[in-house]
C-alpha atoms as a PDB file:
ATOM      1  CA  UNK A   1       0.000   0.000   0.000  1.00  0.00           C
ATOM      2  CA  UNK A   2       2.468   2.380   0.840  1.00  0.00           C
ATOM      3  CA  UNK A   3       4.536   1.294  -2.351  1.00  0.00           C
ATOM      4  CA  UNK A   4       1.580   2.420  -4.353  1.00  0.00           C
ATOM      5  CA  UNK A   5       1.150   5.961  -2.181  1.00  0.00           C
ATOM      6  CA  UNK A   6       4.682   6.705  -3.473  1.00  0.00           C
ATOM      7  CA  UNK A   7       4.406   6.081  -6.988  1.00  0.00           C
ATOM      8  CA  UNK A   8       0.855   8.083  -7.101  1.00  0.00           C
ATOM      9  CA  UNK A   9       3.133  11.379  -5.467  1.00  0.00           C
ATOM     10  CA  UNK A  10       6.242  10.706  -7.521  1.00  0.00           C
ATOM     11  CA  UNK A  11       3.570  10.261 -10.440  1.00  0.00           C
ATOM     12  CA  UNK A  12       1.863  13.646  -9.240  1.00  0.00           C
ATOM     13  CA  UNK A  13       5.247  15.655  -9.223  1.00  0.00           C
ATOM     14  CA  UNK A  14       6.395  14.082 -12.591  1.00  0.00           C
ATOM     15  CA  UNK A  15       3.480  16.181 -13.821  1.00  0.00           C
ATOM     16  CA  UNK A  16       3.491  19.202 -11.711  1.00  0.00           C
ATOM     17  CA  UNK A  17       7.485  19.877 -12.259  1.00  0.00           C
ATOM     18  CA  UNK A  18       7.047  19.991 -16.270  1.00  0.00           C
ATOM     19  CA  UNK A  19       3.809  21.860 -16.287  1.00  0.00           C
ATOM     20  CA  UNK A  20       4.923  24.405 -13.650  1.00  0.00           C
ATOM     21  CA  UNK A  21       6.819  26.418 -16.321  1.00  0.00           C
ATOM     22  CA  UNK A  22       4.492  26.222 -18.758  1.00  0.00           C
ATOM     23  CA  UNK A  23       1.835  27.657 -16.552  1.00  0.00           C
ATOM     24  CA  UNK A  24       4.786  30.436 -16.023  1.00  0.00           C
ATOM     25  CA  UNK A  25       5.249  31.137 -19.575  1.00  0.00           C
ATOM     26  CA  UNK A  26       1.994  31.137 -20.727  1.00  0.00           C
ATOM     27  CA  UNK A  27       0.756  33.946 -17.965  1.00  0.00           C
ATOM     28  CA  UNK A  28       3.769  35.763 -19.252  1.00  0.00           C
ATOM     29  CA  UNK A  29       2.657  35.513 -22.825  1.00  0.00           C
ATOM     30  CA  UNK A  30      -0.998  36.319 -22.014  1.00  0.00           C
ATOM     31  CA  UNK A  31      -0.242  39.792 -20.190  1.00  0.00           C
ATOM     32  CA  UNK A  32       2.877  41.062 -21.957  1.00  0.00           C
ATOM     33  CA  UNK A  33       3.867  41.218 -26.108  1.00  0.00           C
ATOM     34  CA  UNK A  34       5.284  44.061 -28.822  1.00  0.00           C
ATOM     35  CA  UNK A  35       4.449  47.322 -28.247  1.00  0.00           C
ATOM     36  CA  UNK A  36       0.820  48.399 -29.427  1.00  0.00           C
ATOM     37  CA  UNK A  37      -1.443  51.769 -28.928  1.00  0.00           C
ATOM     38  CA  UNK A  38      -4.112  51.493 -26.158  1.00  0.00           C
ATOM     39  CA  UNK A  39      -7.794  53.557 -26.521  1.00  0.00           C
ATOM     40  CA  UNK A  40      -5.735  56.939 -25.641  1.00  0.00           C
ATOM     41  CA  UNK A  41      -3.300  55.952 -28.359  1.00  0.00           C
ATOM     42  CA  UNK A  42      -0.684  55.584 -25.670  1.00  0.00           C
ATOM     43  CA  UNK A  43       2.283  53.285 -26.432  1.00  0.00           C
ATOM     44  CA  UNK A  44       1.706  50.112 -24.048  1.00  0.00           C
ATOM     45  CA  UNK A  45       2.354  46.074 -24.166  1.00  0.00           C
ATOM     46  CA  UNK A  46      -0.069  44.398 -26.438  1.00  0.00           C
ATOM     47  CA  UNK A  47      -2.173  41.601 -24.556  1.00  0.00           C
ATOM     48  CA  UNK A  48      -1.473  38.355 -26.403  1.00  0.00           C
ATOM     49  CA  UNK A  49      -4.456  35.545 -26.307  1.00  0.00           C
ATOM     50  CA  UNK A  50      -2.683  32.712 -25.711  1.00  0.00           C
ATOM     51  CA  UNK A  51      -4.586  29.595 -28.329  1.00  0.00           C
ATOM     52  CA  UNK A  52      -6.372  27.206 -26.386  1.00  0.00           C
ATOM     53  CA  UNK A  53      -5.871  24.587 -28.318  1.00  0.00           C
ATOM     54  CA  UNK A  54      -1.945  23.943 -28.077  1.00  0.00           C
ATOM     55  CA  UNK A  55      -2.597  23.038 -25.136  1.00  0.00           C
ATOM     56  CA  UNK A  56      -4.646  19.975 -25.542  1.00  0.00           C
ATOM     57  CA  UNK A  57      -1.545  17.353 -26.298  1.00  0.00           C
ATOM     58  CA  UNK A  58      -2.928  14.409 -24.419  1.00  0.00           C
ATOM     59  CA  UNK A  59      -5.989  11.851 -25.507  1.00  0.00           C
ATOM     60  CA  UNK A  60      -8.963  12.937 -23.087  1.00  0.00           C
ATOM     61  CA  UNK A  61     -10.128   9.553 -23.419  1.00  0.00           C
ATOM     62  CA  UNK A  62      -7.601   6.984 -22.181  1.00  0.00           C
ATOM     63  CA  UNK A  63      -5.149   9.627 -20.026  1.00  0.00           C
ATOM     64  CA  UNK A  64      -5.540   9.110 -16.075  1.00  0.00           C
ATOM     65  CA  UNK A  65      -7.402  11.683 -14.330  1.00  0.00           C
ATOM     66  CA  UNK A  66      -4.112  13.275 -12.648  1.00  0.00           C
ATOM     67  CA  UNK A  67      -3.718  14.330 -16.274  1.00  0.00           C
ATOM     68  CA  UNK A  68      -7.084  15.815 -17.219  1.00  0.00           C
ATOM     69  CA  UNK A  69      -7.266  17.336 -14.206  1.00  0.00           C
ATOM     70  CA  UNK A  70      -3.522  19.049 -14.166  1.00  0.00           C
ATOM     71  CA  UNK A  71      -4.795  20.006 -18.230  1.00  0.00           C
ATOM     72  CA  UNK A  72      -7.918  22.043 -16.449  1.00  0.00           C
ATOM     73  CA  UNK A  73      -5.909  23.922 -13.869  1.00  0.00           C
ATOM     74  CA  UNK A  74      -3.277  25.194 -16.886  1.00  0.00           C
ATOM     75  CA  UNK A  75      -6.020  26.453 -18.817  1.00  0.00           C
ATOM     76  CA  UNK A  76      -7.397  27.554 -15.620  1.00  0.00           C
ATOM     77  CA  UNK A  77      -4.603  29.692 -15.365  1.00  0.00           C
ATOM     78  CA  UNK A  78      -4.655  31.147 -18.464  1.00  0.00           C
ATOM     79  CA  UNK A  79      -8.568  31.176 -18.396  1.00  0.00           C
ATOM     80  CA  UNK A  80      -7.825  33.887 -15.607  1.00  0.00           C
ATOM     81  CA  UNK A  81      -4.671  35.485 -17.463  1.00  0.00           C
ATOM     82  CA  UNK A  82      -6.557  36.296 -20.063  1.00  0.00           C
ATOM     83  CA  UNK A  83     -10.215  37.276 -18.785  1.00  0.00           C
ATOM     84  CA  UNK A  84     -12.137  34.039 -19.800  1.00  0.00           C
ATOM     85  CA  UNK A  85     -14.730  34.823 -17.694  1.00  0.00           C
ATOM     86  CA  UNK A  86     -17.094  31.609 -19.686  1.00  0.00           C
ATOM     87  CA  UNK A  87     -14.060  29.172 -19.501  1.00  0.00           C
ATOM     88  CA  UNK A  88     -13.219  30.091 -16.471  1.00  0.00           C
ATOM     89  CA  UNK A  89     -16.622  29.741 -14.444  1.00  0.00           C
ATOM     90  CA  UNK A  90     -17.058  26.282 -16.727  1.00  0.00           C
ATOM     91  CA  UNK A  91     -13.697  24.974 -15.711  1.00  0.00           C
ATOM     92  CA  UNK A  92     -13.885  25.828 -11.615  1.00  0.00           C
ATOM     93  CA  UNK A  93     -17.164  24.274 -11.750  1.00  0.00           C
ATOM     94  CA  UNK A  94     -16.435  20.792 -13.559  1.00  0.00           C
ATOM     95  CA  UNK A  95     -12.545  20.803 -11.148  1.00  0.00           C
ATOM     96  CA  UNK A  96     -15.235  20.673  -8.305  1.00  0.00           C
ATOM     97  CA  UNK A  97     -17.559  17.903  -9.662  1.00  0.00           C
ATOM     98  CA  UNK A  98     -17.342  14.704 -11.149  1.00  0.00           C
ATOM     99  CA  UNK A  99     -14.418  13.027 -13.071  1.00  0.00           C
ATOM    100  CA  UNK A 100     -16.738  12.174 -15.871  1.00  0.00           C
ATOM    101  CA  UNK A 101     -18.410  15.822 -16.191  1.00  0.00           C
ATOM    102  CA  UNK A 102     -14.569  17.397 -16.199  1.00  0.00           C
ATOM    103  CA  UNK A 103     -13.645  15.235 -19.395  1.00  0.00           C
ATOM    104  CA  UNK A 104     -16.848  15.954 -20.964  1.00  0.00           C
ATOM    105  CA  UNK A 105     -16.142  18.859 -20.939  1.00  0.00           C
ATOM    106  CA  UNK A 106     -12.890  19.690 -21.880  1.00  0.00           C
ATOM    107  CA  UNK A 107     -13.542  17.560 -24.684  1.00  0.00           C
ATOM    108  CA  UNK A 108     -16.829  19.144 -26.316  1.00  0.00           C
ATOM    109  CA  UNK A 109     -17.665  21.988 -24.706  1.00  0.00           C
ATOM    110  CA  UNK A 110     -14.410  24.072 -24.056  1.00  0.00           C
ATOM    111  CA  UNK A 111     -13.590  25.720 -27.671  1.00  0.00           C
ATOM    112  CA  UNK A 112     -17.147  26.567 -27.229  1.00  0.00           C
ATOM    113  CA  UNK A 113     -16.945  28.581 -24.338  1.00  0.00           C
ATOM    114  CA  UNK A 114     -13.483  29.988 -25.468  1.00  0.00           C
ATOM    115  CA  UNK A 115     -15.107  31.073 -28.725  1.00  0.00           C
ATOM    116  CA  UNK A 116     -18.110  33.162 -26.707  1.00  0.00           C
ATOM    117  CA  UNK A 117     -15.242  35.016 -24.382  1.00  0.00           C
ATOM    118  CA  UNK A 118     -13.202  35.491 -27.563  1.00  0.00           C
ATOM    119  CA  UNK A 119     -16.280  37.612 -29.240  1.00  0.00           C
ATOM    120  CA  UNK A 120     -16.803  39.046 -26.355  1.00  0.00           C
ATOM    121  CA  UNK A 121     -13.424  40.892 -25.936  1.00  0.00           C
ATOM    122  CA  UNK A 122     -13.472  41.260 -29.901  1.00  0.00           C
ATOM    123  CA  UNK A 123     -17.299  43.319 -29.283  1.00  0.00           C
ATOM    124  CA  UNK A 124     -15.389  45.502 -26.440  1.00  0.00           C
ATOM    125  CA  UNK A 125     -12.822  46.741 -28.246  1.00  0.00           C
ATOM    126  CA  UNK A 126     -15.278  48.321 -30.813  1.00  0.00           C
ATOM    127  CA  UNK A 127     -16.403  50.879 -28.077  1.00  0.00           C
ATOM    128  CA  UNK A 128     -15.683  54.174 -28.860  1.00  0.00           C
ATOM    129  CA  UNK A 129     -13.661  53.245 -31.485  1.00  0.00           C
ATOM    130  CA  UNK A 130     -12.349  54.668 -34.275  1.00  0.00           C
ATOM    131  CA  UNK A 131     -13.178  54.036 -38.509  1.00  0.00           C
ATOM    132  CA  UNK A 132     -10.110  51.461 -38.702  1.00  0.00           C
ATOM    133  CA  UNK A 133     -10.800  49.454 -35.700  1.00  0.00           C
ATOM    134  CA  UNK A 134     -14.234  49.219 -36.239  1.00  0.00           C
ATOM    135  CA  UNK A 135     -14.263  48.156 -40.084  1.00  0.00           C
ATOM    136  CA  UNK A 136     -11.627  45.484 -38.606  1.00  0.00           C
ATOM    137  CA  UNK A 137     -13.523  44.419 -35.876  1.00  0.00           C
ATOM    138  CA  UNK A 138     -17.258  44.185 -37.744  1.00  0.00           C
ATOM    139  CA  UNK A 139     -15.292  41.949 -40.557  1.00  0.00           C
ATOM    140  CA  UNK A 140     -13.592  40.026 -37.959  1.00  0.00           C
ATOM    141  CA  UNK A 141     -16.904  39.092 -36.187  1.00  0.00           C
ATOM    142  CA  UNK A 142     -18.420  38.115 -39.115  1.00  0.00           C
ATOM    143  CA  UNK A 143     -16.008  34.743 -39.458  1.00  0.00           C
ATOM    144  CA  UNK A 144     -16.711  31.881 -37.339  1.00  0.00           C
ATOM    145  CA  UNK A 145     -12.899  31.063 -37.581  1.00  0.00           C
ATOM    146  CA  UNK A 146     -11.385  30.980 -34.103  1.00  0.00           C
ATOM    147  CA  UNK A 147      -8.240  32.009 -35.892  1.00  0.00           C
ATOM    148  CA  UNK A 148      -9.684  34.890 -37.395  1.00  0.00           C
ATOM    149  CA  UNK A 149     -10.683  36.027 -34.066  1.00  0.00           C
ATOM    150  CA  UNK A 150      -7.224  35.619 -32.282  1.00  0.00           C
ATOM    151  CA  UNK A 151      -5.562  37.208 -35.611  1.00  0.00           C
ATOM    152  CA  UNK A 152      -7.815  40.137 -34.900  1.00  0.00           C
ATOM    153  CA  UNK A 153      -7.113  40.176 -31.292  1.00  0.00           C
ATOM    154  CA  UNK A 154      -3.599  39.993 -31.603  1.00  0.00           C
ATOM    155  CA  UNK A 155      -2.364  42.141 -34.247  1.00  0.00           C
ATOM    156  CA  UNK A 156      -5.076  43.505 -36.312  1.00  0.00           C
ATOM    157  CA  UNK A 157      -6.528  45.576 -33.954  1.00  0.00           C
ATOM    158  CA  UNK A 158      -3.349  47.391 -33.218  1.00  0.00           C
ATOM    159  CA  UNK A 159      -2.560  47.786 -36.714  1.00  0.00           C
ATOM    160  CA  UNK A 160      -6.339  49.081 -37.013  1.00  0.00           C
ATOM    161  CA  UNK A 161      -5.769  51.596 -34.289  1.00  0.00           C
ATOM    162  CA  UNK A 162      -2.314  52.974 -35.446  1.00  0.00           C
ATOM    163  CA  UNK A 163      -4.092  54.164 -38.712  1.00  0.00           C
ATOM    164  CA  UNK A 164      -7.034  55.805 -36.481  1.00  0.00           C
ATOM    165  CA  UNK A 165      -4.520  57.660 -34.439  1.00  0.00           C
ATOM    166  CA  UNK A 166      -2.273  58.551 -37.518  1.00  0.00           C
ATOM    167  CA  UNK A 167      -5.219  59.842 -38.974  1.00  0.00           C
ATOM    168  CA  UNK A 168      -6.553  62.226 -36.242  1.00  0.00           C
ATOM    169  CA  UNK A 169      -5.412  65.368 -36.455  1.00  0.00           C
ATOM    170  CA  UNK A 170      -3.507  67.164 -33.764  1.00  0.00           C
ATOM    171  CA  UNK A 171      -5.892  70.196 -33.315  1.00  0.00           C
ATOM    172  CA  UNK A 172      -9.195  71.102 -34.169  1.00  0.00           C
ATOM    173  CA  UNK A 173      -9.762  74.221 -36.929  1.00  0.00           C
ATOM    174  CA  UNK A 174     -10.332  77.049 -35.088  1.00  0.00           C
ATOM    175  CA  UNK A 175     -14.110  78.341 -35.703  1.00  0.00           C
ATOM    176  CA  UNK A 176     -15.959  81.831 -36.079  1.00  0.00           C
ATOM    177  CA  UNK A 177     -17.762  82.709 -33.163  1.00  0.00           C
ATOM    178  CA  UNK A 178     -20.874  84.345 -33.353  1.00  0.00           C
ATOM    179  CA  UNK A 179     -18.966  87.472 -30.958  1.00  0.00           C
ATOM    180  CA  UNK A 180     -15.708  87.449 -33.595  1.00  0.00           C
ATOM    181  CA  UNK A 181     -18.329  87.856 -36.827  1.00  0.00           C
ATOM    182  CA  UNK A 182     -19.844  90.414 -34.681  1.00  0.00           C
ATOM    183  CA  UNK A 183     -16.899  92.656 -33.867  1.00  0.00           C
ATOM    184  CA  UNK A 184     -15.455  92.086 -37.295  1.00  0.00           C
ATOM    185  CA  UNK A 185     -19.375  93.597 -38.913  1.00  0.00           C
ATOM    186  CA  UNK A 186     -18.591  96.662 -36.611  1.00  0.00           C
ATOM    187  CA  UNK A 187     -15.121  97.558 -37.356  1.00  0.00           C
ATOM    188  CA  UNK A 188     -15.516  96.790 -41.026  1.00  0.00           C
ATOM    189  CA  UNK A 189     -18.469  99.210 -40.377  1.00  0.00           C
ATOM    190  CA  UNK A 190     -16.587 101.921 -38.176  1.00  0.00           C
ATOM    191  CA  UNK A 191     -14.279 101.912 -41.430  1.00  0.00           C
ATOM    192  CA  UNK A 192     -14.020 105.454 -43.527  1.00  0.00           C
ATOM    193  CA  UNK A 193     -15.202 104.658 -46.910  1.00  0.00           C
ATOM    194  CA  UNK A 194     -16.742 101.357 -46.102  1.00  0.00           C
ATOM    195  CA  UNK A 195     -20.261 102.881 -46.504  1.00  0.00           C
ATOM    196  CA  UNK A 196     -20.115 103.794 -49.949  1.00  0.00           C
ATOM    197  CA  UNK A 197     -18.668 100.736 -51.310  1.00  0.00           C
ATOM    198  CA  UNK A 198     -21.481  98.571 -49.090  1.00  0.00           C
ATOM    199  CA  UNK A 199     -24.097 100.741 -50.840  1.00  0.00           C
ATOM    200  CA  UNK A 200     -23.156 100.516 -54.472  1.00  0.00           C
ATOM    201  CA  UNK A 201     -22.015  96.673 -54.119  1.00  0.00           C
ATOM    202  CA  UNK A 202     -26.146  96.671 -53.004  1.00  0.00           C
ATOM    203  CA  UNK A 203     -27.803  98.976 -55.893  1.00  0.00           C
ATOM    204  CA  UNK A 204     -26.035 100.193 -59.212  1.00  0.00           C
ATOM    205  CA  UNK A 205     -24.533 103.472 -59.470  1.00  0.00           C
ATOM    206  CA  UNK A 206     -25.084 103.976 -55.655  1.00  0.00           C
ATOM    207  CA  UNK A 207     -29.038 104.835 -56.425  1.00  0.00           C
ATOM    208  CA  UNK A 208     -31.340 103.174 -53.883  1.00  0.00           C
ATOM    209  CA  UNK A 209     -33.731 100.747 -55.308  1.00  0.00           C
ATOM    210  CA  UNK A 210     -37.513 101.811 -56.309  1.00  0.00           C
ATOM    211  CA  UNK A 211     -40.026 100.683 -54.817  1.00  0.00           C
ATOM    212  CA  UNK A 212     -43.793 100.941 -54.637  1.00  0.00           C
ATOM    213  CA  UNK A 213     -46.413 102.604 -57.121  1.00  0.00           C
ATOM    214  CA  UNK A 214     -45.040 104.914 -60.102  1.00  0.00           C
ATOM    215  CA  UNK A 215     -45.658 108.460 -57.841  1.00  0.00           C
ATOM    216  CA  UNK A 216     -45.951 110.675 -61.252  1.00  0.00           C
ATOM    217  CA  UNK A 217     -48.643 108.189 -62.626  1.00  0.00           C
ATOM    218  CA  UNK A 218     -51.093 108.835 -59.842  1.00  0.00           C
ATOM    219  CA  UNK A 219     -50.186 112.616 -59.592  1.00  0.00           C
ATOM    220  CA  UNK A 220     -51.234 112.628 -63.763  1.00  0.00           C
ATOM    221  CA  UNK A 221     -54.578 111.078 -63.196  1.00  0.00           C
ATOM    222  CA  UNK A 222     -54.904 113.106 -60.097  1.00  0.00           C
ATOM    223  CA  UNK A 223     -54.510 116.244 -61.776  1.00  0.00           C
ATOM    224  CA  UNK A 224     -57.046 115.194 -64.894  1.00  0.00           C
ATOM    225  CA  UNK A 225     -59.775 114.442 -62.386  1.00  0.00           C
ATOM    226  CA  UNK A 226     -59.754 117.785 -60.541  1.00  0.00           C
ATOM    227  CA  UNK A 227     -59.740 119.456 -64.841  1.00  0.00           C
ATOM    228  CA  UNK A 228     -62.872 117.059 -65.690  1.00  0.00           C
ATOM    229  CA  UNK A 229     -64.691 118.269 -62.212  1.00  0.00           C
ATOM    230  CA  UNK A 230     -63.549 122.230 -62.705  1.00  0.00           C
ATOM    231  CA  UNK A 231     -65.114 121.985 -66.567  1.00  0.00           C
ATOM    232  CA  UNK A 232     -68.160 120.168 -64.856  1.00  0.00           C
ATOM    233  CA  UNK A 233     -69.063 123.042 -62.458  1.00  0.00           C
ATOM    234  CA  UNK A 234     -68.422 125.376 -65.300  1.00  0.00           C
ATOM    235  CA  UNK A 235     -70.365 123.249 -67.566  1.00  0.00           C
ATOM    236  CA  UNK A 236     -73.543 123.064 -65.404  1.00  0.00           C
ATOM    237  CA  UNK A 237     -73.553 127.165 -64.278  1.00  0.00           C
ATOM    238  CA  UNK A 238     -73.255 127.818 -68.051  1.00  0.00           C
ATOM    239  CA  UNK A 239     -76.360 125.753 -68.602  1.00  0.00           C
ATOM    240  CA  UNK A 240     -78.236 127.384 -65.504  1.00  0.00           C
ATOM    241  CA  UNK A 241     -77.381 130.631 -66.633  1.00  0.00           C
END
């Protein structure tokens, strides 16, 4: 019996001592990479997605549970590296219940999972974006291709976001105020000579424009109505005389 207790432990650390720099390496490949531009198009360390899938080198079938379950806590750990919030609530749930349900699992239903949390860092990344990063993203969202998605994730958002921060310029074009078109009407006013100018660039030949009813018109028939009713009266006392 104890024979058998020491093989299980020296069987337990032959797995542990390998693995224990992997799980190392890969938390130092999920948080740090080349140098990328963040939202404020500050120079930072690109976040690296570590694939999944490399890490799924034994047969989830016929290995011994020490495996499978020493397999779960490495993506465990890079479940939490790299905010997996669906892999990682799946995986800290099936570590806690049956050997059976862990296998499952890892076999069937883990690239699932991976795949949601993968679209759902892609969709965040679109917030408040710019034109590059969004036309990226939307066509990256639209492929079901895992590798598409981690491609994205990787590189072509930074590329993406180095064009939107190329392209925005440095400093807004100053605009006329309302109080600046304002002053400027009253000094160009308060100007010698600039009435003049204003008032023959308005009429020709500095004449103001006509308006209204012709004035000698109605003075003509004005004056022929008062001659026909003076030679009326003079008409009708001729008659009475």
């Amino acid at each position: 019996m104890r024979r058998k207790i020491l093989a299980g432990v020296f069987m337990a650390l032959a797995f542990v001592i390998p693995a224990a720099p992997a799980v190392a390496q890969t938390g130092a490949i999920a948080q740090t990479g080349l140098p990328g531009l963040n939202e404020e198009c500050q120079t930072v360390e690109r976040k690296v997605y570590k694939d999944i899938r490399e890490l799924l080198t034994i047969d989830l079938d016929t290995a011994p549970i020490v495996e499978v379950r020493l397999l779960a806590t490495r993506i465990l750990t890079l479940a939490e590296a790299d905010s997996l919030v669906a892999v990682r609530n799946a995986l800290r749930e099936r570590l806690n219940g049956t050997d059976a349900d862990l296998r499952a699992f890892l076999k069937t239903d883990l690239l699932a999972a991976w795949a949601l949390d993968l679209l759902v860092a892609m969709a965040r990344t679109l917030v408040d974006a710019g034109a590059n990063v969004q036309a990226a993203g939307q066509e990256a969202l639209r492929s079901t291709s895992i590798d598409v998605h981690l491609a994205y994730l990787n590189d072509g958002l930074y590329d993406a976001r180095e064009l939107d921060c190329a392209s925005a310029s440095p400093s807004a074009p100053a605009s006329t105020s309302p109080s600046a078109s304002v002053s400027a009407s009253a000094s160009s006013a308060s100007t010698p000579g600039a009435g003049p100018s204003s008032a023959a660039a308005g009429g020709s030949g500095g004449s103001l424009p006509i308006t209204g009813a012709n004035i000698f018109s109605l003075a003509l028939g004005g004056v022929a109505l008062i001659m026909f009713g003076v030679g009326g009266v003079l008409v009708a006392r001729r008659f009475r005389t």
